[in-house]
Protein backbone atom coordinates (compact mmCIF):
# COMPACT_ATOMS: atom_id res chain seq x y z
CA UNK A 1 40.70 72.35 46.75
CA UNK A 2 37.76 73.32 44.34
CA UNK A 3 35.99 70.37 42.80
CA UNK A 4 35.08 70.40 39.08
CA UNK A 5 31.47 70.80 38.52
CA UNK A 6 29.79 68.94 35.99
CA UNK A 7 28.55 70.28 32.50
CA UNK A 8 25.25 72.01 32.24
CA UNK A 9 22.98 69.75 29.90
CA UNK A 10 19.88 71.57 28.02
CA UNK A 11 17.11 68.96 27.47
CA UNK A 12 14.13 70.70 25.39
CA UNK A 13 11.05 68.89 26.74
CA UNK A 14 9.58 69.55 23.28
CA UNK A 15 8.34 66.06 21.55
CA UNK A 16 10.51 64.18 24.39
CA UNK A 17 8.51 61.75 26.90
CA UNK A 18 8.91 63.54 30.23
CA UNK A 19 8.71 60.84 32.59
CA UNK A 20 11.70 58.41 30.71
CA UNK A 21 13.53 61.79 30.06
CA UNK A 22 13.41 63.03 34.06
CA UNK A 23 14.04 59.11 35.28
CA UNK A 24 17.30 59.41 32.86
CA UNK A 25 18.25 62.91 34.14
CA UNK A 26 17.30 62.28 37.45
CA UNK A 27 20.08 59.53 37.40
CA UNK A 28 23.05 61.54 35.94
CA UNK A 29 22.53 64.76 38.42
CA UNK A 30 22.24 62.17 41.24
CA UNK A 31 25.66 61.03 40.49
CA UNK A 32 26.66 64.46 39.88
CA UNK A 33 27.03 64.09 36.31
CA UNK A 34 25.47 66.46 34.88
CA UNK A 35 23.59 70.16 35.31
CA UNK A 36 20.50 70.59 33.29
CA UNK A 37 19.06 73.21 31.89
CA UNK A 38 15.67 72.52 30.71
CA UNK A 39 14.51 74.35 28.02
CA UNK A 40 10.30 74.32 27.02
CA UNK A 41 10.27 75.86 23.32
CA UNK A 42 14.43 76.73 23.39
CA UNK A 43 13.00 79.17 26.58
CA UNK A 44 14.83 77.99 29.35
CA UNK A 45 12.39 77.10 32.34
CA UNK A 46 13.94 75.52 34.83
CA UNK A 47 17.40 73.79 36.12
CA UNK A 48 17.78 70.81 38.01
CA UNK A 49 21.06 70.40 39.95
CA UNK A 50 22.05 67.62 42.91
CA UNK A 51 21.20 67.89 46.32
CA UNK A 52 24.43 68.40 47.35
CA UNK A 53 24.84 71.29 44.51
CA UNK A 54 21.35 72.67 46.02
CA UNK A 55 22.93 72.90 49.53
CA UNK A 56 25.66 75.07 48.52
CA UNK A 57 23.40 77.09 46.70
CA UNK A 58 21.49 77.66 49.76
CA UNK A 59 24.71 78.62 51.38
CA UNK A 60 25.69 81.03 48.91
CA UNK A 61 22.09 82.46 49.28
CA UNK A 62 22.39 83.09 52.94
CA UNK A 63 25.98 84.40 52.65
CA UNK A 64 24.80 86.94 50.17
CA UNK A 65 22.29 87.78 52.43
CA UNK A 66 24.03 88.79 55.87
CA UNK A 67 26.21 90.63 53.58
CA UNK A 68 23.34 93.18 52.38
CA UNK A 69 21.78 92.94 55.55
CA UNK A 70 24.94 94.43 56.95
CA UNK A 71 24.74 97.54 53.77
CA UNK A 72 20.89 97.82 54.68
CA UNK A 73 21.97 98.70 58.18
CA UNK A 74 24.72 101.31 57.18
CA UNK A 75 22.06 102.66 55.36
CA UNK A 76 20.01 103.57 57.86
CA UNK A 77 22.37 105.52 59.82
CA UNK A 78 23.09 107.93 56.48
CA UNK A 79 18.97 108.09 55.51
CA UNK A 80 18.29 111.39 54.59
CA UNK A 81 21.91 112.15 53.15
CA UNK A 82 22.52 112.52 49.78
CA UNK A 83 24.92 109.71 48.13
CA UNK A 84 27.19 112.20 46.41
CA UNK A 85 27.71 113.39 50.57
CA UNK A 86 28.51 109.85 51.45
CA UNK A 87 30.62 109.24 48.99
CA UNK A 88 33.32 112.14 49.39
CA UNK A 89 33.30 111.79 53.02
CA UNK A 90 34.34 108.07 52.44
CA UNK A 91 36.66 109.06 49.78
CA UNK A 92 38.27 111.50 52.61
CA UNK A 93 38.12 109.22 54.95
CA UNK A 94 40.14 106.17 52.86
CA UNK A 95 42.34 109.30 51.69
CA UNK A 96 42.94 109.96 55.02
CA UNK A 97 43.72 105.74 56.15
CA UNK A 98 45.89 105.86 53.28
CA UNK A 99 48.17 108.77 54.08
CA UNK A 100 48.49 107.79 57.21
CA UNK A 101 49.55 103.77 56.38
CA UNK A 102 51.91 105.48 53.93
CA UNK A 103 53.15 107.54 56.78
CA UNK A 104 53.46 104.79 59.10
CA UNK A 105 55.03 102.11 56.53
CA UNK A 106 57.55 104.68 55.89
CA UNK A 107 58.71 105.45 59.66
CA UNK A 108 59.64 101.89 60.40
């Protein structure tokens, strides 16, 4: 079951006192409360998020990663061959898986 996240908050640090600002913010992300989004002239500069929110984050980082590392290794087997190559041969190939799925859903 997904849990709700909490709103994104945009705190301009423009004319604000930094330190009681961050001690306020630092309490509402802590109890997962809030996202914020701070902004330095309405240009957003940085985010602060909960630890916990951070973690998964990381996660997600090093799930995206093994997942182009394995396209980065496909790569290398086809350097040298055009794109346009690869992709008809793949289209062949999934035209090919297809047919014979069809085939075999058929039969039974």
């Amino acid at each position: 079951m997904r849990t709700a996240h909490p709103p994104t908050q945009v705190i301009d640090l423009d004319g604000e006192s930094p330190e009681s600002t961050l001690a306020h913010v630092v309490k509402q992300v802590s109890r997962s409360e809030a996202r914020i989004l701070v902004e330095l002239q309405g240009v957003p500069v940085a985010a602060i998020i909960s630890a916990a929110e951070l973690r998964r984050f990381s996660a997600f980082d090093r799930e995206q990663d093994e997942q182009f590392s394995v396209i980065d290794r496909v790569r290398t087997v086809f350097v040298g061959i055009p794109d346009d190559e690869i992709e008809a041969e793949t289209d062949r190939i999934l035209a090919r898986i297809r047919a014979s799925t069809h085939t075999t859903d058929s039969d039974g």
